[in-house]
PDB file of N, CA and C in Angstrom:
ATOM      1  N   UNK A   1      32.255 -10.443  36.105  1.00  0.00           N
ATOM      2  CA  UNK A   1      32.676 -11.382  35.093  1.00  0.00           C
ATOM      3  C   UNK A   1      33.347 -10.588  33.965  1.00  0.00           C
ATOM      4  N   UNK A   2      34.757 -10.860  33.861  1.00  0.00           N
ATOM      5  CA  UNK A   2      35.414 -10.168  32.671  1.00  0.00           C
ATOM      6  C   UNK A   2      34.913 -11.018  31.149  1.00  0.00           C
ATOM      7  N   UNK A   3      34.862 -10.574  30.087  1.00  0.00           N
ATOM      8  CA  UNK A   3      35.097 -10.739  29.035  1.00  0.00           C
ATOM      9  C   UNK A   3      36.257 -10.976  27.829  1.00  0.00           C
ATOM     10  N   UNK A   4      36.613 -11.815  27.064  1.00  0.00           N
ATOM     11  CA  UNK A   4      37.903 -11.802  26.469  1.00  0.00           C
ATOM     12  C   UNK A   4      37.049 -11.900  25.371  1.00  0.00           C
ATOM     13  N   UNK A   5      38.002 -11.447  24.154  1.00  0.00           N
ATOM     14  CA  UNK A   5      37.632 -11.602  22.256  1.00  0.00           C
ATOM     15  C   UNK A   5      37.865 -13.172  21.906  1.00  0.00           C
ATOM     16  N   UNK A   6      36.419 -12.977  21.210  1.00  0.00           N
ATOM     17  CA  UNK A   6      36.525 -14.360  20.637  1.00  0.00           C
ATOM     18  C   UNK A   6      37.369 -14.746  19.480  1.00  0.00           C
ATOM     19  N   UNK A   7      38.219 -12.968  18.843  1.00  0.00           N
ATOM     20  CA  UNK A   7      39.000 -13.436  18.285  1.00  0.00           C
ATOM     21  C   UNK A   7      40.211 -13.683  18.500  1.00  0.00           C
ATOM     22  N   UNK A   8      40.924 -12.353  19.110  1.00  0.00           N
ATOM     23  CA  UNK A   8      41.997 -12.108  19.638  1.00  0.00           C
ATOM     24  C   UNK A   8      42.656 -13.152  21.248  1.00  0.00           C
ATOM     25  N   UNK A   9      41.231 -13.478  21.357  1.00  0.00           N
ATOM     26  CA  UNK A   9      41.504 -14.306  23.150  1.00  0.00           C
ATOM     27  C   UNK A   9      42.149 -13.010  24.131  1.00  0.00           C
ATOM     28  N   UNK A  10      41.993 -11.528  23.701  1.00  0.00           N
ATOM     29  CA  UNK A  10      42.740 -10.852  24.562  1.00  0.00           C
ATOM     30  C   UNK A  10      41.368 -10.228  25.798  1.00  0.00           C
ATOM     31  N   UNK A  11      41.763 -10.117  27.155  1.00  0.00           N
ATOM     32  CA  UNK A  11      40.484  -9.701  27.510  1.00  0.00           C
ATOM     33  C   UNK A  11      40.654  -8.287  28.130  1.00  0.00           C
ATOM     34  N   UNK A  12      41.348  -7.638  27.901  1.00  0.00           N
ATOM     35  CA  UNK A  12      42.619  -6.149  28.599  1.00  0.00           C
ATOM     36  C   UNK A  12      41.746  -5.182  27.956  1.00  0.00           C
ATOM     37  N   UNK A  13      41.086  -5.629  26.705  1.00  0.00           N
ATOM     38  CA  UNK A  13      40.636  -4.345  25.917  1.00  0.00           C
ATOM     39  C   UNK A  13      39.214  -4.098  25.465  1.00  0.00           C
ATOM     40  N   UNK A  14      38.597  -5.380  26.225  1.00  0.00           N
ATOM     41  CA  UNK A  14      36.926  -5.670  25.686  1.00  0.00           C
ATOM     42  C   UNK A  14      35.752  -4.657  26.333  1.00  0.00           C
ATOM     43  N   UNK A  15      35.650  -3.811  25.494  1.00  0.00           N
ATOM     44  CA  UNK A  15      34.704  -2.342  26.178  1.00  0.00           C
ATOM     45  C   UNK A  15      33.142  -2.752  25.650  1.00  0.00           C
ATOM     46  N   UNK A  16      31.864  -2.281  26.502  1.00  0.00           N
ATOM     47  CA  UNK A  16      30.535  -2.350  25.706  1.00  0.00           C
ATOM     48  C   UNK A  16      30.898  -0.867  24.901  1.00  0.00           C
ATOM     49  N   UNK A  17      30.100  -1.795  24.028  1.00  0.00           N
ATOM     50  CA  UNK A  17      30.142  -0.896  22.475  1.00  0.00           C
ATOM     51  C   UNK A  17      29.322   0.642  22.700  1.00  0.00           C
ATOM     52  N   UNK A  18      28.685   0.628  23.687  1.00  0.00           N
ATOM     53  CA  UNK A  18      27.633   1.813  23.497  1.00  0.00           C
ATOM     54  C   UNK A  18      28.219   2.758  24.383  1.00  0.00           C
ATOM     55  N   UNK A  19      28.818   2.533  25.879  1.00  0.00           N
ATOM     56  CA  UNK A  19      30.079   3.210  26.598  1.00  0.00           C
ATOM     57  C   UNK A  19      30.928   3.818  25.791  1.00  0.00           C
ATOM     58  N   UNK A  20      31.862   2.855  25.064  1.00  0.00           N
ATOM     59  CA  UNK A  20      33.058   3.285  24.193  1.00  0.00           C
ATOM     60  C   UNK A  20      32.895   4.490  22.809  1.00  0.00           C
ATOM     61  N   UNK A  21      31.625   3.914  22.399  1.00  0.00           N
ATOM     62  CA  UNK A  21      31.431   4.788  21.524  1.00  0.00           C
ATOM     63  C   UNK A  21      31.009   6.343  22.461  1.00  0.00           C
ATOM     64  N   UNK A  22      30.223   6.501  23.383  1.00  0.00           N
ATOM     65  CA  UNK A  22      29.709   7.763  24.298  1.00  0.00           C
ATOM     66  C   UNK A  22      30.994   8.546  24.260  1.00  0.00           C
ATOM     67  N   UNK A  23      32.270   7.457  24.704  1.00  0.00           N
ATOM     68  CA  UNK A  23      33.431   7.912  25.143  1.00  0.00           C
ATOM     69  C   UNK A  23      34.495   8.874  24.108  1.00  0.00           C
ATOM     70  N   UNK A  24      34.031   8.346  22.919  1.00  0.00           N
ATOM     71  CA  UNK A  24      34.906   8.823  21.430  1.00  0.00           C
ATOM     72  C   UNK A  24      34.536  10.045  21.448  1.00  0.00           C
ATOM     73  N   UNK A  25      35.646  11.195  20.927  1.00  0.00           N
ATOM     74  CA  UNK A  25      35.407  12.166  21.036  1.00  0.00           C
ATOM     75  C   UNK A  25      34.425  13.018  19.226  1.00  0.00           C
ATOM     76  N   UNK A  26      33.632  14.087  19.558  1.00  0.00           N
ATOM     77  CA  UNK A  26      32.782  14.338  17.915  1.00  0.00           C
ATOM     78  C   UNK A  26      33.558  14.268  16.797  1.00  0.00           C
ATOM     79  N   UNK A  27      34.498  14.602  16.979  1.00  0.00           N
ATOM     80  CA  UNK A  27      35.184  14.187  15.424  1.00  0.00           C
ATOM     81  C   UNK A  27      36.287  13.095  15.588  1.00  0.00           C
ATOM     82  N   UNK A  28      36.112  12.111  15.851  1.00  0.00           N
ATOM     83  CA  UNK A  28      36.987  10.418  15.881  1.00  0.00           C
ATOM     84  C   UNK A  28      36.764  10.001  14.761  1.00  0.00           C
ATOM     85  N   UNK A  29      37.041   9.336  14.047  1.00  0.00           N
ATOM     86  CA  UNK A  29      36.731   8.802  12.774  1.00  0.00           C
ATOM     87  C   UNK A  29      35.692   7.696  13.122  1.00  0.00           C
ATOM     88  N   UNK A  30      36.071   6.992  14.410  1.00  0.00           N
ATOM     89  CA  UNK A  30      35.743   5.490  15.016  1.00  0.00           C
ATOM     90  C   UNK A  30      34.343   6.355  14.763  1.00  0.00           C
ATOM     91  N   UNK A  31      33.978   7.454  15.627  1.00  0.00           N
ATOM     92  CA  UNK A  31      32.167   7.863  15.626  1.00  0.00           C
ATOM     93  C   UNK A  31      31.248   7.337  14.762  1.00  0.00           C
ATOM     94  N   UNK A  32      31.472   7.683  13.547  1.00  0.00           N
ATOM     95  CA  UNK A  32      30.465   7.150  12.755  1.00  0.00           C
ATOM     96  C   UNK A  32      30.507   5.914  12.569  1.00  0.00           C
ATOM     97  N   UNK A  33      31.772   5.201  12.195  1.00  0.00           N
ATOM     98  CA  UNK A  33      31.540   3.355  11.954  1.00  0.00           C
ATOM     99  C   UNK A  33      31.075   2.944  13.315  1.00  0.00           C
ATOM    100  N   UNK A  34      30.620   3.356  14.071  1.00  0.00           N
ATOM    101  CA  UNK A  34      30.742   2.378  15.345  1.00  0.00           C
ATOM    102  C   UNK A  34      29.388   3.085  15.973  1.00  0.00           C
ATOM    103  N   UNK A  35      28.614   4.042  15.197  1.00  0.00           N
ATOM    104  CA  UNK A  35      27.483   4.673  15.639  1.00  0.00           C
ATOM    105  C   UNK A  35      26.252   3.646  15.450  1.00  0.00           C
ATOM    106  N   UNK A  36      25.206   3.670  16.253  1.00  0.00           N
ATOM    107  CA  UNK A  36      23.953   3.239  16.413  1.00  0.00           C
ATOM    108  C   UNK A  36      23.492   3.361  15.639  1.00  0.00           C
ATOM    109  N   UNK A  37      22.637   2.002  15.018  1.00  0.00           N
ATOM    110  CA  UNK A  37      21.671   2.199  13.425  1.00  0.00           C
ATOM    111  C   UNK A  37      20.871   3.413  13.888  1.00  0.00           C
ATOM    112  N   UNK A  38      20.618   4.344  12.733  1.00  0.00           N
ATOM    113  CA  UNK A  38      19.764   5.106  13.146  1.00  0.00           C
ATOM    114  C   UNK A  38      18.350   4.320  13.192  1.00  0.00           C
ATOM    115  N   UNK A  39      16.848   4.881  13.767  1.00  0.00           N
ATOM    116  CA  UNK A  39      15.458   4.753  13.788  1.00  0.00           C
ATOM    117  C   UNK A  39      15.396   4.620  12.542  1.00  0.00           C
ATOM    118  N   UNK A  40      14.565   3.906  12.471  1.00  0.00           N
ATOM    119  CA  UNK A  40      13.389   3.962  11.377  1.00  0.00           C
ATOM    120  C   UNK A  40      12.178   5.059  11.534  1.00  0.00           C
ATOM    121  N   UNK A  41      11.927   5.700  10.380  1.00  0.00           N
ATOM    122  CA  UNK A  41      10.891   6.784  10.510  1.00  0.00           C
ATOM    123  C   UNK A  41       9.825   6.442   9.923  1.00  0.00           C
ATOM    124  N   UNK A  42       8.565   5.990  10.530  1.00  0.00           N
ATOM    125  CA  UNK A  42       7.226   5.081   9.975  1.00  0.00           C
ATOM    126  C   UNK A  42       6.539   6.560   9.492  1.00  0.00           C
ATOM    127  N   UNK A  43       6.392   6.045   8.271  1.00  0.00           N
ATOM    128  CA  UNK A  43       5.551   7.137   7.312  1.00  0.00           C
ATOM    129  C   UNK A  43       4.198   6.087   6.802  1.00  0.00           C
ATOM    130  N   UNK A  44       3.147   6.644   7.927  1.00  0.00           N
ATOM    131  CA  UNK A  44       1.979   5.999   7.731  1.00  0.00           C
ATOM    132  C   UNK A  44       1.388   6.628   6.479  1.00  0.00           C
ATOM    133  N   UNK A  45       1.683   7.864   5.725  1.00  0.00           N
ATOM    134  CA  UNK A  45       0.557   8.284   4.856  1.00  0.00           C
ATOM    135  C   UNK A  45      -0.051   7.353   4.015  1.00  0.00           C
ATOM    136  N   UNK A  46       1.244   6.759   3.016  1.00  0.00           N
ATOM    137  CA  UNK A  46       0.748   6.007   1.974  1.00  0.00           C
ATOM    138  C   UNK A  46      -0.158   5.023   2.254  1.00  0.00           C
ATOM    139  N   UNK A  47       0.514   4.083   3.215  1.00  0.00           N
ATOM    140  CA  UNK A  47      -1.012   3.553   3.963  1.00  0.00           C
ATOM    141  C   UNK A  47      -2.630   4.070   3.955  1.00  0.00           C
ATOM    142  N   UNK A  48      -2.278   5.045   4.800  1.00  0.00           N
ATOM    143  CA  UNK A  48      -3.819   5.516   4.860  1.00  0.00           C
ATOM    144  C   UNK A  48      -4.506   5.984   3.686  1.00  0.00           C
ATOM    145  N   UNK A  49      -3.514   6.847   3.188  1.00  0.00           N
ATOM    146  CA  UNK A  49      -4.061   7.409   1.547  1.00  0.00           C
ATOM    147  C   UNK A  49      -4.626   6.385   0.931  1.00  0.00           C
ATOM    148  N   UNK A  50      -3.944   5.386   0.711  1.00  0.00           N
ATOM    149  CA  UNK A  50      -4.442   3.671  -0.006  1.00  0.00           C
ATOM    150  C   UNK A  50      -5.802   3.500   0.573  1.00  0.00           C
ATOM    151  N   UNK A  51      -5.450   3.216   2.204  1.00  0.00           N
ATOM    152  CA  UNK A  51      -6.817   2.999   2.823  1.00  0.00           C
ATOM    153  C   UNK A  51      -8.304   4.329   2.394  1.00  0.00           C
ATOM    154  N   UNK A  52      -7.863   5.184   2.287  1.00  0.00           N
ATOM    155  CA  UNK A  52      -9.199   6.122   2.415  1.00  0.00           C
ATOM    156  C   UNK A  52      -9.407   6.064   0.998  1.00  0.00           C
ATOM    157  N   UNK A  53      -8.742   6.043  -0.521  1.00  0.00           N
ATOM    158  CA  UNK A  53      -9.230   5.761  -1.306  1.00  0.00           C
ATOM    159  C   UNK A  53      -9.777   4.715  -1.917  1.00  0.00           C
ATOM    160  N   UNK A  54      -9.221   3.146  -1.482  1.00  0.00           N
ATOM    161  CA  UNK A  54     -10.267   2.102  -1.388  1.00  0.00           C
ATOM    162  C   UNK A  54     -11.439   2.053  -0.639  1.00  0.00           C
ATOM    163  N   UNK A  55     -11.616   2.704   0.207  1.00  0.00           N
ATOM    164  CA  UNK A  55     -13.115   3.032   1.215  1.00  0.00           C
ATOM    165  C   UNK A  55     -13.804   3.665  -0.098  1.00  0.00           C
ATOM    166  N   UNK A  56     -13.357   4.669  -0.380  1.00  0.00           N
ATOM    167  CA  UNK A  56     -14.122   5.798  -1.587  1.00  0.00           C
ATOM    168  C   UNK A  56     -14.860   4.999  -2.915  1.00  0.00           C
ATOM    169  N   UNK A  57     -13.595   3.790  -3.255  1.00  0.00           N
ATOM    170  CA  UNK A  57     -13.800   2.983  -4.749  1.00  0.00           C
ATOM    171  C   UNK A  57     -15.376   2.061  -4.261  1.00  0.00           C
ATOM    172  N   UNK A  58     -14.785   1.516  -2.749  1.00  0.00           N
ATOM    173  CA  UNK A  58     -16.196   0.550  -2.365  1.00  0.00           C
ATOM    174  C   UNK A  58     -17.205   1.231  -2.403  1.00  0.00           C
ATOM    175  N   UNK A  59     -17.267   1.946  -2.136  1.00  0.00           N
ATOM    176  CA  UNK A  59     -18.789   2.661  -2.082  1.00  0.00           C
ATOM    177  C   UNK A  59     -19.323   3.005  -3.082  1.00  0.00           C
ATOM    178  N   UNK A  60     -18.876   3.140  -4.528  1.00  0.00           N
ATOM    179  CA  UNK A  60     -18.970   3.321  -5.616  1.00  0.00           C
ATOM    180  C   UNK A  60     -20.386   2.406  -5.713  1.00  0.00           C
ATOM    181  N   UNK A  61     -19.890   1.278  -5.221  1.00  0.00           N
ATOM    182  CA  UNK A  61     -20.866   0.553  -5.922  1.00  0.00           C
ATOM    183  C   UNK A  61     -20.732  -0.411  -7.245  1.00  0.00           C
ATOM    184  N   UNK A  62     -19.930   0.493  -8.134  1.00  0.00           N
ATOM    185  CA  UNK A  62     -19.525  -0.188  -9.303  1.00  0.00           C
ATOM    186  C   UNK A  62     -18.920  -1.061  -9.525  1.00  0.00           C
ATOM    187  N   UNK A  63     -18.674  -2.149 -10.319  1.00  0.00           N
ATOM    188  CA  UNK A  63     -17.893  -3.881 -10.370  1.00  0.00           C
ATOM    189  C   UNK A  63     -16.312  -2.877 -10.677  1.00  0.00           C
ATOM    190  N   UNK A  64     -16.411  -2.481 -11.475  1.00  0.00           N
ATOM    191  CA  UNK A  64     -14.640  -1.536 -11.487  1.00  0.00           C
ATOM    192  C   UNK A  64     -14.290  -1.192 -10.331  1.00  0.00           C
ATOM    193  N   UNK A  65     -14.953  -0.241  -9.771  1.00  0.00           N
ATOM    194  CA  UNK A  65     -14.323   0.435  -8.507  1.00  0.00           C
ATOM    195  C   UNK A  65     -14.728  -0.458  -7.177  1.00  0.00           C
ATOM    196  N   UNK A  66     -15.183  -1.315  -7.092  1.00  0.00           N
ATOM    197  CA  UNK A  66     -15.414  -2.485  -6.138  1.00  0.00           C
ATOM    198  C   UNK A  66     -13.919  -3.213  -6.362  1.00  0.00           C
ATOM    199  N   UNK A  67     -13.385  -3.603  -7.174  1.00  0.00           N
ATOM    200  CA  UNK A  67     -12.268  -4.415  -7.702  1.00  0.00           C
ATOM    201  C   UNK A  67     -11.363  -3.388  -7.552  1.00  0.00           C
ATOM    202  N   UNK A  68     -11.293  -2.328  -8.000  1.00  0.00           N
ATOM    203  CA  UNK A  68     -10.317  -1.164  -7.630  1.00  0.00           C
ATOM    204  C   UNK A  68     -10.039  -1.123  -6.379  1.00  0.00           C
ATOM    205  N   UNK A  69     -11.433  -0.959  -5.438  1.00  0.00           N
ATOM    206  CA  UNK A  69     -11.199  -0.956  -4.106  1.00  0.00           C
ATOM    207  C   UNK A  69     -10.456  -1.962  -3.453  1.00  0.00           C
ATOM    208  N   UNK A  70     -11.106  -3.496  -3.873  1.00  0.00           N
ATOM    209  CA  UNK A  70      -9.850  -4.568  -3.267  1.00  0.00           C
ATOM    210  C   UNK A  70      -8.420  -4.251  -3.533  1.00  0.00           C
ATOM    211  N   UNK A  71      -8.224  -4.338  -4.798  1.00  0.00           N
ATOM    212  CA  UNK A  71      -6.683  -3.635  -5.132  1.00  0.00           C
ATOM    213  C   UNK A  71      -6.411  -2.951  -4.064  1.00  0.00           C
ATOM    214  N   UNK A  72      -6.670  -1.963  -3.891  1.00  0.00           N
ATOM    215  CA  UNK A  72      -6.464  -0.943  -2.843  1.00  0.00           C
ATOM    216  C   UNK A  72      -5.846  -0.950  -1.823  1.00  0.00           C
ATOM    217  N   UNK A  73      -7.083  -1.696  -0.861  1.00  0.00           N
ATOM    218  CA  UNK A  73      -6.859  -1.964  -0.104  1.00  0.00           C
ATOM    219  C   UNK A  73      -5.832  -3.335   0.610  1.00  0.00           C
ATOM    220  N   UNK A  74      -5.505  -4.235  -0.503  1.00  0.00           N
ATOM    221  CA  UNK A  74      -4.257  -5.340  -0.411  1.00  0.00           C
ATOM    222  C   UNK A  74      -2.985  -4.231  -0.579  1.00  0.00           C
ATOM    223  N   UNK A  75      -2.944  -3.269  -1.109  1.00  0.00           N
ATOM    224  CA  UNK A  75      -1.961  -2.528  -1.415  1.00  0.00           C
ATOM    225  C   UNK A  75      -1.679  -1.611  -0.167  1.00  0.00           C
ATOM    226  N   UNK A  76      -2.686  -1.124   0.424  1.00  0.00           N
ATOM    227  CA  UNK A  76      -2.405  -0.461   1.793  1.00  0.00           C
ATOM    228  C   UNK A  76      -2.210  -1.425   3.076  1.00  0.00           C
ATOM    229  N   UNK A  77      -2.944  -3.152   2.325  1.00  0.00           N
ATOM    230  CA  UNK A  77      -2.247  -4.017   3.978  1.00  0.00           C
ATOM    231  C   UNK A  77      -0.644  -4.142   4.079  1.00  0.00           C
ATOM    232  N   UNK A  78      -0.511  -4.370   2.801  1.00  0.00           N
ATOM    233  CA  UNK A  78       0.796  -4.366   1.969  1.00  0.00           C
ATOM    234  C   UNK A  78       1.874  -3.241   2.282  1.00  0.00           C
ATOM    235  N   UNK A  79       1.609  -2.484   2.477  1.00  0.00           N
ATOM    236  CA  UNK A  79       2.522  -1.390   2.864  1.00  0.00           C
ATOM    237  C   UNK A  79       2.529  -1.327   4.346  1.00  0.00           C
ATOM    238  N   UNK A  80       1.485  -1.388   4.890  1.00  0.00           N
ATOM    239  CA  UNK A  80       1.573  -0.722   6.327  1.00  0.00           C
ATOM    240  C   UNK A  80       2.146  -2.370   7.011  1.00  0.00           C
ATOM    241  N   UNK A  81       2.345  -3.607   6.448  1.00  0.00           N
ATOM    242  CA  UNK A  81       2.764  -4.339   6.810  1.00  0.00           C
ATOM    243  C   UNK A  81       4.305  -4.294   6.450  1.00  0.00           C
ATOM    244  N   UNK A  82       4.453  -4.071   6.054  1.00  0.00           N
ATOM    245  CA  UNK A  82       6.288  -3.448   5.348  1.00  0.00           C
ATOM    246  C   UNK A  82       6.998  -2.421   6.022  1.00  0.00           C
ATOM    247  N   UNK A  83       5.778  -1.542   6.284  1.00  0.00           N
ATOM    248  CA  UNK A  83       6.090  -0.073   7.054  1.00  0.00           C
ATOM    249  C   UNK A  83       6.424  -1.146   8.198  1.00  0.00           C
ATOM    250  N   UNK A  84       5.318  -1.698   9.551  1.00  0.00           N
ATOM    251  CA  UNK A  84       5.458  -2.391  10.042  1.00  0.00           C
ATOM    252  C   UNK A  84       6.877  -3.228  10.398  1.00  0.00           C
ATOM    253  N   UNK A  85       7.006  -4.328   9.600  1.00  0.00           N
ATOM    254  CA  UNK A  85       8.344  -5.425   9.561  1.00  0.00           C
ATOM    255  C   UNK A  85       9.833  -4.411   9.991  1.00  0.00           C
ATOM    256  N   UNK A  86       9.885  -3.653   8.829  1.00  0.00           N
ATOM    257  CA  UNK A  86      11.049  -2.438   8.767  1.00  0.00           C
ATOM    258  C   UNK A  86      11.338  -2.097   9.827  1.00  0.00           C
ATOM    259  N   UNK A  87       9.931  -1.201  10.406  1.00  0.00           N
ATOM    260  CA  UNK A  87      10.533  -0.434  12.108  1.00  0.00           C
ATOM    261  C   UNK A  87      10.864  -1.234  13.103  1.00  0.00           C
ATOM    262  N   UNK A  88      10.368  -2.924  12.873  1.00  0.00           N
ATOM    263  CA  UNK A  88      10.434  -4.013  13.947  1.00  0.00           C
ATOM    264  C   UNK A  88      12.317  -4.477  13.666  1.00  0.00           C
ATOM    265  N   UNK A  89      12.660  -4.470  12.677  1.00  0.00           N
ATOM    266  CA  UNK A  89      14.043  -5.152  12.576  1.00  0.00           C
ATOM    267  C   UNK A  89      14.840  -3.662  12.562  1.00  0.00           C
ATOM    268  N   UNK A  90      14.582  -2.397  12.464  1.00  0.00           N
ATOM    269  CA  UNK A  90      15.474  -1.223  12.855  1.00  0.00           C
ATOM    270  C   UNK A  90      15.707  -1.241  14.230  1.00  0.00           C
ATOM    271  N   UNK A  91      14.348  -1.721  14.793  1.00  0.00           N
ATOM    272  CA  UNK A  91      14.441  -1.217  16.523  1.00  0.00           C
ATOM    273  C   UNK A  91      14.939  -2.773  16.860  1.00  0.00           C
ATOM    274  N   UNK A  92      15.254  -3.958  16.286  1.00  0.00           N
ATOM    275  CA  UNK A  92      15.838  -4.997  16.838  1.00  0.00           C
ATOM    276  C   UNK A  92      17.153  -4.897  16.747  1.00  0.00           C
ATOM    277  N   UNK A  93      17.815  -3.827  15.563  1.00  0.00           N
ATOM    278  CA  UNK A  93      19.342  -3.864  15.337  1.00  0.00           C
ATOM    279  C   UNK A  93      19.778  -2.996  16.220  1.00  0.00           C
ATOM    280  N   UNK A  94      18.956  -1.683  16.649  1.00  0.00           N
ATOM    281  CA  UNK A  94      19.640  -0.593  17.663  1.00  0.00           C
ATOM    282  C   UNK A  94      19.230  -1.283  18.817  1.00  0.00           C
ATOM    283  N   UNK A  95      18.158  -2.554  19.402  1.00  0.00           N
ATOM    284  CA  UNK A  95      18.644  -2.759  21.084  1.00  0.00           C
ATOM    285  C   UNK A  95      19.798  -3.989  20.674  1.00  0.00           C
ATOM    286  N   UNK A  96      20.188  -4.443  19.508  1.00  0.00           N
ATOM    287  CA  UNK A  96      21.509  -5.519  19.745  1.00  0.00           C
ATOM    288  C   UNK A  96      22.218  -4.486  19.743  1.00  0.00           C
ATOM    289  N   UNK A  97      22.853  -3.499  19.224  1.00  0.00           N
ATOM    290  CA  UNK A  97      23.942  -2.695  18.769  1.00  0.00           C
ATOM    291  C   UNK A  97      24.130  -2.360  20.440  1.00  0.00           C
ATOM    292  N   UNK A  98      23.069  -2.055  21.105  1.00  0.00           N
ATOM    293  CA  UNK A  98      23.445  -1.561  22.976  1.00  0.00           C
ATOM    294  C   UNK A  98      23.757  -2.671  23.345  1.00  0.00           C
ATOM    295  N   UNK A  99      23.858  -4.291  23.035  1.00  0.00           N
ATOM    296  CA  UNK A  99      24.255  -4.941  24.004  1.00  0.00           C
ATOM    297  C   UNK A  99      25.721  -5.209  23.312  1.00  0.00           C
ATOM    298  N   UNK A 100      26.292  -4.745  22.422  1.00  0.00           N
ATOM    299  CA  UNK A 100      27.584  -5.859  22.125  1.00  0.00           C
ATOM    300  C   UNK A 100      28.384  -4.860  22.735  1.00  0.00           C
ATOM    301  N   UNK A 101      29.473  -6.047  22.411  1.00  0.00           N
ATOM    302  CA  UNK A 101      31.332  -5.589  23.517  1.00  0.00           C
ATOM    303  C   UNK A 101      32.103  -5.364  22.026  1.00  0.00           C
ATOM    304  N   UNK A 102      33.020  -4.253  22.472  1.00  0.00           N
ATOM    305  CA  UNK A 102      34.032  -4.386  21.338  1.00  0.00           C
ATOM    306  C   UNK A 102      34.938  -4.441  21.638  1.00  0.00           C
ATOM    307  N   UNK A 103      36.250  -5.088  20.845  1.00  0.00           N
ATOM    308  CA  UNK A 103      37.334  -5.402  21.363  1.00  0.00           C
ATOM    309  C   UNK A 103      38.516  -4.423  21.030  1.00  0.00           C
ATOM    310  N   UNK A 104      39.019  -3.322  21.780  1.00  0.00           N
ATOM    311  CA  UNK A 104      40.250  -2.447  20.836  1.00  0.00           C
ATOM    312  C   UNK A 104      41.484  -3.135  20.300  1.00  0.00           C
ATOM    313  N   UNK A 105      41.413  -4.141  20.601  1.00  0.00           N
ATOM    314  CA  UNK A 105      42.877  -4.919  20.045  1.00  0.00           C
ATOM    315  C   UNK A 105      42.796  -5.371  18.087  1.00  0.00           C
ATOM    316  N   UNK A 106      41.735  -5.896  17.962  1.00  0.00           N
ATOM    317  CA  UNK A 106      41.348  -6.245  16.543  1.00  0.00           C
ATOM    318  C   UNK A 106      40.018  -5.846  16.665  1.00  0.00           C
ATOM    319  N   UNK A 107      39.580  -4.767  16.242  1.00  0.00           N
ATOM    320  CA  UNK A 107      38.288  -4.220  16.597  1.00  0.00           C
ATOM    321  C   UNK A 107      37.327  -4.672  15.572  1.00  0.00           C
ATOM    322  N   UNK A 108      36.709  -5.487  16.595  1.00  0.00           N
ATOM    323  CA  UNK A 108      35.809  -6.828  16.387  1.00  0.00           C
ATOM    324  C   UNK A 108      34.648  -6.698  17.699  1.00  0.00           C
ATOM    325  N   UNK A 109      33.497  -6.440  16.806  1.00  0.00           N
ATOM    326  CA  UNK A 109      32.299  -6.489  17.338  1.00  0.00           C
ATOM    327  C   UNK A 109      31.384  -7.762  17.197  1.00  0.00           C
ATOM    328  N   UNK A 110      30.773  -7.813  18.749  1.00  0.00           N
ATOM    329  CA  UNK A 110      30.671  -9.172  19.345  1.00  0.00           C
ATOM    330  C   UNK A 110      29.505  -9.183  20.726  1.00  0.00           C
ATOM    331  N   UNK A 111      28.200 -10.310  20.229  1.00  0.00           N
ATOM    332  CA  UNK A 111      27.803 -10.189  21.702  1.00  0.00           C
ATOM    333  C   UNK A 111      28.243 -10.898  22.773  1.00  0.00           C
ATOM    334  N   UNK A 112      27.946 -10.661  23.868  1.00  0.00           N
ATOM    335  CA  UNK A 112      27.982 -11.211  25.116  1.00  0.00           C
ATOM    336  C   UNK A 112      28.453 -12.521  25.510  1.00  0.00           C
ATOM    337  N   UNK A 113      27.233 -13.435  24.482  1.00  0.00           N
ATOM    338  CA  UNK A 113      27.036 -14.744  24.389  1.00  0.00           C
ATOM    339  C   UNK A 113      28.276 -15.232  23.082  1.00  0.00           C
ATOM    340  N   UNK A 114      28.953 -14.921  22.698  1.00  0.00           N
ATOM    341  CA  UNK A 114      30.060 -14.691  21.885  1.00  0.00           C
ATOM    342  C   UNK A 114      31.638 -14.637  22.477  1.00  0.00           C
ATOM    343  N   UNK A 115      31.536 -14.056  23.894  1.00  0.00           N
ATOM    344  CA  UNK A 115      32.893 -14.062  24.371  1.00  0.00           C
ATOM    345  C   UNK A 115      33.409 -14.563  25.489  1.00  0.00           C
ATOM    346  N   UNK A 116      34.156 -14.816  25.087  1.00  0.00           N
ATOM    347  CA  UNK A 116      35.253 -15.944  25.628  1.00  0.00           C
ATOM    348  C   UNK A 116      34.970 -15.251  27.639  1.00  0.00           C
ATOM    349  N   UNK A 117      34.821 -16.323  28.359  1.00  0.00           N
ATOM    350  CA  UNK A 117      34.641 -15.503  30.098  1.00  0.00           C
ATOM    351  C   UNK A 117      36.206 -15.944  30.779  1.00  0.00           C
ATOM    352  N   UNK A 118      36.579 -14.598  31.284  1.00  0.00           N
ATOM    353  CA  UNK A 118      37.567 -14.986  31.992  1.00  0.00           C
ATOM    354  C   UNK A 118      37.598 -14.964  33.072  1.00  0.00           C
TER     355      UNK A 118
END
């Protein structure tokens, strides 16, 4: 099944994006605009740091550091849920970025479900 641009209607020039880019040579200009989001790099510390010093405040015992400790610990669900979300929509943009087609005629990036079948 060929592919045509959903803008151009041309279908002579519609390459997957992750081929074409392999294909560009290290210094193309195209390389970098047309490169793969990079990863996300999950930096659990702050999390845990949060977590092991609200463990420390609870045990206190004390109405301050009992309340300190909740703080705390909403602040470390809080992060490691952020940390979380982040790496989930980095790693959702680099497996779309492997499925789209690009078009060399008006270079226009596009999925699958986006182009015109010829």
């Amino acid at each position: 099944m060929a592919y045509a641009c959903p803008k151009c209607e041309k279908p002579d020039q519609v390459l997957n994006l992750a081929e074409f880019w392999r294909s560009l040579s290290q210094d193309a200009e195209l390389k970098k605009s047309l490169a793969q989001p990079a990863p996300y790099e999950a930096r659990w510390i702050i999390p845990i740091a949060l977590g092991a010093v609200a463990i420390l405040c609870l045990t206190t015992g004390s109405v301050a550091g009992i309340l300190l400790g909740a703080v705390l610990l909403l602040a470390a669900g809080g992060s490691a849920a952020w940390i979380w979300r982040e790496s989930a929509e980095r790693e959702a943009a680099r497996e779309a970025w492997s499925r789209l087609l690009y078009c060399r005629h008006c270079p226009n990036q596009f999925l699958p479900d986006k182009a015109l079948t010829v």
